[in-house]
C-alpha atoms as a PDB file:
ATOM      1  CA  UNK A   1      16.541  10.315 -55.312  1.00  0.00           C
ATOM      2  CA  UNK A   2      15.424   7.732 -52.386  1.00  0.00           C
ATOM      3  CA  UNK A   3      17.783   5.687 -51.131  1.00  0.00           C
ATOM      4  CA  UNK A   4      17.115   2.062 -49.824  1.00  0.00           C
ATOM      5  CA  UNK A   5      18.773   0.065 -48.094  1.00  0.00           C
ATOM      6  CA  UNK A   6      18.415  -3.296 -45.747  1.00  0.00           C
ATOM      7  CA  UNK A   7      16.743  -3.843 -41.913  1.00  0.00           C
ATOM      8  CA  UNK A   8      20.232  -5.246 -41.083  1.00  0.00           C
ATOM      9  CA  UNK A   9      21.505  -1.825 -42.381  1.00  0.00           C
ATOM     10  CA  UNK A  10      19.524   0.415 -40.929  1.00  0.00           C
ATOM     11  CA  UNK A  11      20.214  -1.683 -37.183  1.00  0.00           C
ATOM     12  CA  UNK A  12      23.573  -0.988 -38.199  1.00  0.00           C
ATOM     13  CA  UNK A  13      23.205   2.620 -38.866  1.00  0.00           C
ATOM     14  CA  UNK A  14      21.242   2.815 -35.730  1.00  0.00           C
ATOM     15  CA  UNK A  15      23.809   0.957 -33.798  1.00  0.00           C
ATOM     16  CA  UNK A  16      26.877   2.362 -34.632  1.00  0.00           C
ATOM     17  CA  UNK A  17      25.099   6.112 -33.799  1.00  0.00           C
ATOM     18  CA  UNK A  18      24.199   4.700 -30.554  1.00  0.00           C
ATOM     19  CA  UNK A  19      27.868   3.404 -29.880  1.00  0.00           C
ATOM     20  CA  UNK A  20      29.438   6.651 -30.808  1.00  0.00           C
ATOM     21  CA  UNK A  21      27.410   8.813 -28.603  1.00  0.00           C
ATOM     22  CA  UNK A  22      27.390   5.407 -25.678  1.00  0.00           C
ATOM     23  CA  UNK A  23      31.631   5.866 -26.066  1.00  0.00           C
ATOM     24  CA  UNK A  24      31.460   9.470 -25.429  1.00  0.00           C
ATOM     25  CA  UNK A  25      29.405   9.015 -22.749  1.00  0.00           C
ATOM     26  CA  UNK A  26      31.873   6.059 -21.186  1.00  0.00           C
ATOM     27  CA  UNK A  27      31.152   3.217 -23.349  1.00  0.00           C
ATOM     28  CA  UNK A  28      28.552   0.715 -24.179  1.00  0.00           C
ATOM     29  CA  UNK A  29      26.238  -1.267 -21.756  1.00  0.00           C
ATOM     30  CA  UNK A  30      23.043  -3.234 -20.927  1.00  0.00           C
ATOM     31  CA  UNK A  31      21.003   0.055 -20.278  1.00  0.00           C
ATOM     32  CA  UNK A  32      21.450   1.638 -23.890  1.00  0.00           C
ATOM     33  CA  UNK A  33      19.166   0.202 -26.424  1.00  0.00           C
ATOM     34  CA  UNK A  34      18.769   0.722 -30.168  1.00  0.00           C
ATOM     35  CA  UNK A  35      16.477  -0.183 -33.147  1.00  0.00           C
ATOM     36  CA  UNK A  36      14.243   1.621 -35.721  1.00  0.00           C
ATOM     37  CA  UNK A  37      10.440   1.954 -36.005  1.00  0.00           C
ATOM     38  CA  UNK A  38       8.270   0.316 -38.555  1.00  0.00           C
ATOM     39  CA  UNK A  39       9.027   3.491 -40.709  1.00  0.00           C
ATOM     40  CA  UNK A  40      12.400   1.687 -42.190  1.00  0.00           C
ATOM     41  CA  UNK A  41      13.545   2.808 -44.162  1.00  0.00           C
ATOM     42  CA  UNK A  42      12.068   6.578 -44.451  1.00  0.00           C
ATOM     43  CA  UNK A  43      10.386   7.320 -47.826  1.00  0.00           C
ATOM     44  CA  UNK A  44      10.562  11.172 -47.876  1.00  0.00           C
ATOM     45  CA  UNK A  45      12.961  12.124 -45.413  1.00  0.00           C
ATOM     46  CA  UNK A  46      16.252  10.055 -47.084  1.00  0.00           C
ATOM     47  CA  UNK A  47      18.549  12.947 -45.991  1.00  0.00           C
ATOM     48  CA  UNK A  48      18.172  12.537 -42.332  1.00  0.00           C
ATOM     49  CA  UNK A  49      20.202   8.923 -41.598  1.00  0.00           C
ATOM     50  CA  UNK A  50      18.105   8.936 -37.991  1.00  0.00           C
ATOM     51  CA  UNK A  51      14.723   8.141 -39.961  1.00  0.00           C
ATOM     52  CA  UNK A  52      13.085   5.693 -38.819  1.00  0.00           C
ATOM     53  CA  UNK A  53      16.271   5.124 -36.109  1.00  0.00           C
ATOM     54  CA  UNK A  54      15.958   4.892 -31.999  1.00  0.00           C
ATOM     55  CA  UNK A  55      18.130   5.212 -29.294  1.00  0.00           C
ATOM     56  CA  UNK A  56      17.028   4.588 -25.255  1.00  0.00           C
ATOM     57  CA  UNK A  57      19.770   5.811 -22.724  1.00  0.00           C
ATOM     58  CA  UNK A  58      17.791   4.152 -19.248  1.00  0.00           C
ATOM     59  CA  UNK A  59      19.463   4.768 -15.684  1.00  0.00           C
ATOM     60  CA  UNK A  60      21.243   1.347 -15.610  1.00  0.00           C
ATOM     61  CA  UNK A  61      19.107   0.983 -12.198  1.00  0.00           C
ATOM     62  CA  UNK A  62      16.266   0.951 -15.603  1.00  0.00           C
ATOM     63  CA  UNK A  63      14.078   4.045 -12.943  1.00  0.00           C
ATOM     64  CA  UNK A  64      14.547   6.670 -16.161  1.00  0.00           C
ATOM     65  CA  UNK A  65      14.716   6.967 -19.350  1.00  0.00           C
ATOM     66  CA  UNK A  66      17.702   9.207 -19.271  1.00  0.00           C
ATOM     67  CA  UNK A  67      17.525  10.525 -23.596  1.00  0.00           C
ATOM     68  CA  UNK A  68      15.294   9.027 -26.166  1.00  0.00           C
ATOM     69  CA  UNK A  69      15.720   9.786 -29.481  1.00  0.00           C
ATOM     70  CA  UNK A  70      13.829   8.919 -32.494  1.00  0.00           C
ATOM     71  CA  UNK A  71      14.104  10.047 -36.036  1.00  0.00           C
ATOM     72  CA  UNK A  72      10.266   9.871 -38.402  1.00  0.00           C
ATOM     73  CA  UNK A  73       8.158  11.277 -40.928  1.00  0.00           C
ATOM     74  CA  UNK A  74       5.183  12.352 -40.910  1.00  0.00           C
ATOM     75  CA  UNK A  75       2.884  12.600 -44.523  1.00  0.00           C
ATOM     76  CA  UNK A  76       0.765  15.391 -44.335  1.00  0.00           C
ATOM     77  CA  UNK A  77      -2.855  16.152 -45.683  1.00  0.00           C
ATOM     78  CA  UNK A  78      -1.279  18.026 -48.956  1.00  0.00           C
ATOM     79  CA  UNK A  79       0.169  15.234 -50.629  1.00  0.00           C
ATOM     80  CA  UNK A  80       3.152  17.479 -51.190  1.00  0.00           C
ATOM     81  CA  UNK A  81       4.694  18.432 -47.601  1.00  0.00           C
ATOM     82  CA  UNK A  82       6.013  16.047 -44.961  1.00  0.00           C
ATOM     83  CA  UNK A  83       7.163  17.108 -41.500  1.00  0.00           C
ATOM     84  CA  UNK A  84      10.868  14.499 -40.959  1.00  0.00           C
ATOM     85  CA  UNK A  85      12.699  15.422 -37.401  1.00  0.00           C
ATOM     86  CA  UNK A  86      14.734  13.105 -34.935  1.00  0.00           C
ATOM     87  CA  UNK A  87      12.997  14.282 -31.272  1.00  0.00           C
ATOM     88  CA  UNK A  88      15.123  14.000 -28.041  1.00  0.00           C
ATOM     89  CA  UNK A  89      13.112  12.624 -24.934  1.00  0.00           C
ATOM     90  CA  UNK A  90      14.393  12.849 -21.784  1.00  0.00           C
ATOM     91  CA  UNK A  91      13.902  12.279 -17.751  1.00  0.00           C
ATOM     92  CA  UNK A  92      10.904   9.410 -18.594  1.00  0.00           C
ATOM     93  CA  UNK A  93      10.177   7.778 -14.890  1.00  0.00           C
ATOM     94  CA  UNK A  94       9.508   3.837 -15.594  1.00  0.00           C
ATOM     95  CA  UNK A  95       7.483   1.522 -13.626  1.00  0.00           C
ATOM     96  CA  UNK A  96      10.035  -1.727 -12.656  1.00  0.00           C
ATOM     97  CA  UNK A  97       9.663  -5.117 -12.662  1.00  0.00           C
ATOM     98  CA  UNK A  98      10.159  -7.132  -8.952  1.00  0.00           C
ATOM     99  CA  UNK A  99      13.687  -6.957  -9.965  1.00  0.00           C
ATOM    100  CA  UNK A 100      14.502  -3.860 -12.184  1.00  0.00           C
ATOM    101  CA  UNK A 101      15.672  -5.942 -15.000  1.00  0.00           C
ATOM    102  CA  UNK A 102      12.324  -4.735 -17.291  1.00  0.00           C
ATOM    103  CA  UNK A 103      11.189  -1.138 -17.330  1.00  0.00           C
ATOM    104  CA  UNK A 104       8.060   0.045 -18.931  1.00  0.00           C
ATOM    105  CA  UNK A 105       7.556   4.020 -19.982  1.00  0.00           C
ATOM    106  CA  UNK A 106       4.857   6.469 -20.911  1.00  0.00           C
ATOM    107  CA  UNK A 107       4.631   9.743 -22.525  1.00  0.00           C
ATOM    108  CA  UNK A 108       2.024  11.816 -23.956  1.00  0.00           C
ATOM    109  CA  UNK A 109       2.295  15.400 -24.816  1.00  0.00           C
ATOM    110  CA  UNK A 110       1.318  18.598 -26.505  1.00  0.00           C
ATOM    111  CA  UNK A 111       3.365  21.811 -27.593  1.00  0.00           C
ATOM    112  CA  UNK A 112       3.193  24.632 -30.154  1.00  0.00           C
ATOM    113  CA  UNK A 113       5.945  26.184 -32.392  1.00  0.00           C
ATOM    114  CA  UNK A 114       5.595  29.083 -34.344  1.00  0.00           C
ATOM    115  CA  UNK A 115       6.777  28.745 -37.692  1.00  0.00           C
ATOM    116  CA  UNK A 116       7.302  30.796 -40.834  1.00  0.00           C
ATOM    117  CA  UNK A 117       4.100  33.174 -42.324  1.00  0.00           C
ATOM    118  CA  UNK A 118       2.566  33.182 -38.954  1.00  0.00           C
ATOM    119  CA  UNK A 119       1.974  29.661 -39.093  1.00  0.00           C
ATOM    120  CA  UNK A 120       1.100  27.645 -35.675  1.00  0.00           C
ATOM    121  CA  UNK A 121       2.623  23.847 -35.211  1.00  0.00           C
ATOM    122  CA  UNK A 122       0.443  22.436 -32.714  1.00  0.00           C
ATOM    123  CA  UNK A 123       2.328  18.513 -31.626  1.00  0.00           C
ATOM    124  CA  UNK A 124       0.448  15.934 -29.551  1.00  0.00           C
ATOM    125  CA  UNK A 125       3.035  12.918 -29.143  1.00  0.00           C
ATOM    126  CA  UNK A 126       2.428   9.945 -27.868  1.00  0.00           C
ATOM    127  CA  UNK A 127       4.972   7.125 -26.768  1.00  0.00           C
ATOM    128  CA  UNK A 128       5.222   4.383 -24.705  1.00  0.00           C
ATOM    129  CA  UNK A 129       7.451   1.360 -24.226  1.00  0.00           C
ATOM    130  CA  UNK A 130       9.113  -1.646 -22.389  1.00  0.00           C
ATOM    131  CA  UNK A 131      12.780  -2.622 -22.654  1.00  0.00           C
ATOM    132  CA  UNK A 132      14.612  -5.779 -20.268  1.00  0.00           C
ATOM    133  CA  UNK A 133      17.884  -5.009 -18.793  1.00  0.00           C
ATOM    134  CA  UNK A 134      20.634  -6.726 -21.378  1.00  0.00           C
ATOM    135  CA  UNK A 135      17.954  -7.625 -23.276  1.00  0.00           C
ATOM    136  CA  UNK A 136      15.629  -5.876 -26.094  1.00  0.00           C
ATOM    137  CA  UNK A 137      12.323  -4.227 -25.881  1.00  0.00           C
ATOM    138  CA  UNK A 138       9.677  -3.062 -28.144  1.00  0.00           C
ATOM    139  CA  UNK A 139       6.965   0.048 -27.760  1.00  0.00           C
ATOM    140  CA  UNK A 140       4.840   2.380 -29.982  1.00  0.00           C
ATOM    141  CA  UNK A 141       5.133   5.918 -31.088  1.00  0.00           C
ATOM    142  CA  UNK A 142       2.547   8.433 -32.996  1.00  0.00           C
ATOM    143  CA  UNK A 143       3.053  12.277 -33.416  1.00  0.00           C
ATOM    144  CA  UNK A 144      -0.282  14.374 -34.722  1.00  0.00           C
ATOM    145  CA  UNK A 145       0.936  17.760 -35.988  1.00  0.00           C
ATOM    146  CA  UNK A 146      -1.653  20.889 -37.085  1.00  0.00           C
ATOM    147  CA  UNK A 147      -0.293  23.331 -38.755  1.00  0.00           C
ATOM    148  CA  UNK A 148      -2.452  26.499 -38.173  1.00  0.00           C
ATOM    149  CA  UNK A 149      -2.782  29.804 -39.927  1.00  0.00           C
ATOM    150  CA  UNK A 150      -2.931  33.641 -38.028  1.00  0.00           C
ATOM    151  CA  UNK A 151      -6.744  32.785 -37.159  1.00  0.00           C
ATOM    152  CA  UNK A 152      -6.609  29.894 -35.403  1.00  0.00           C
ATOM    153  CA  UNK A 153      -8.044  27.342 -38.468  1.00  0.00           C
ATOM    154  CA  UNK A 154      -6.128  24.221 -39.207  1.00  0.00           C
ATOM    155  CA  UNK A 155      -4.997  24.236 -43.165  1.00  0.00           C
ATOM    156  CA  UNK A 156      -2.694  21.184 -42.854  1.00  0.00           C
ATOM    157  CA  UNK A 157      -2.318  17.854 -41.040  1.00  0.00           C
ATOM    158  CA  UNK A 158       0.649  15.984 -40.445  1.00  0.00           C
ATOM    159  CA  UNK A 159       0.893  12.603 -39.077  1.00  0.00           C
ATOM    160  CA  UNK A 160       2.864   9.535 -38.586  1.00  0.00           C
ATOM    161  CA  UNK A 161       0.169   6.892 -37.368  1.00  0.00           C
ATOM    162  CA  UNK A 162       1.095   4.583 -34.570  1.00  0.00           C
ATOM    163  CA  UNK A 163       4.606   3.553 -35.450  1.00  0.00           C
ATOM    164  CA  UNK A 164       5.680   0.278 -33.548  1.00  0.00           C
ATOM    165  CA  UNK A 165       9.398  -0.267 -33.126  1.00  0.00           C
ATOM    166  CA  UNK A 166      12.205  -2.834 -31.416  1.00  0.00           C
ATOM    167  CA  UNK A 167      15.233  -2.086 -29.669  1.00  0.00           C
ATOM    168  CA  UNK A 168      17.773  -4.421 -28.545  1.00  0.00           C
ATOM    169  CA  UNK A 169      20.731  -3.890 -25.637  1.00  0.00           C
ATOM    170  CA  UNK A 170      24.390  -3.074 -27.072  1.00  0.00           C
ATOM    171  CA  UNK A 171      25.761  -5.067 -24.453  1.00  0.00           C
ATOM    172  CA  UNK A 172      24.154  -8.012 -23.457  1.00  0.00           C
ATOM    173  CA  UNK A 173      23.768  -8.907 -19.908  1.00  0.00           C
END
């Protein structure tokens, strides 16, 4: 059974995750961000309430991206598997504005995990955004997963597609 529910819920959801974890690290402010991708709300992956949800935790100088995290899906080639996970980013240098109030961010990626049967995941991720100090912010995300057997020949492919997505500040500044 798929669950759906509102934008307004889902900032909500995304929100409130982002003020839990902001409190136990001190409390809310300018340089913690949240918002969910263009995924909203997740088709396959209902169980997992970070779907489609993201969090940015910036140095409030806005030089790092301290923790990113971002829930998605991703359909895969055989109609019947999917590939839902929320990633953790972390220790993203930013290029600043002339006065640190907007920071922009990059990262691109590969890595491999073995799975079950002898099965190879092999991840290329790509993200990138721009957030304003008290503000919001906005940015892209795409993650390209092969899943590859004992000889080395892809027999599935999952992927997400560039998935835009908007943050705005808890606290505004």
């Amino acid at each position: 059974m798929s669950r759906i529910v509102s934008a307004a819920t889902a900032v909500a959801l995304s929100m409130a995750v982002a003020a839990s974890l902001a409190q136990a690290a001190g409390g809310g402010n300018a340089s913690t961000f949240v918002g969910t991708t263009s995924q909203f709300p997740c088709q396959r992956d209902t169980e997992n309430r970070m779907c489609a949800a993201l969090n940015i935790f910036m140095t409030k100088d806005m030089s790092r991206v301290k923790r990113l995290l971002i829930g998605f899906e991703a359909a895969c080639d055989s109609q019947s598997h999917f590939y839902g996970a929320t990633w953790s980013y972390s220790g993203i240098a930013t290029t600043r504005s002339r006065h640190n109030a907007t920071a922009a961010f990059s990262r691109q990626g590969t890595s491999e995990q073995q799975l079950n049967g002898g099965l190879t995941a092999r991840v290329t991720t790509s993200l990138r955004g721009k957030v304003t100090y008290g503000r919001r912010g906005s940015g892209t995300f795409q993650i390209t997963i092969d899943i590859v057997d004992q000889n080395g020949q892809t027999i599935d492919k999952c992927a997400t597609g560039v998935l835009p997505y908007h943050v705005q500040a808890l606290k505004r500044s």
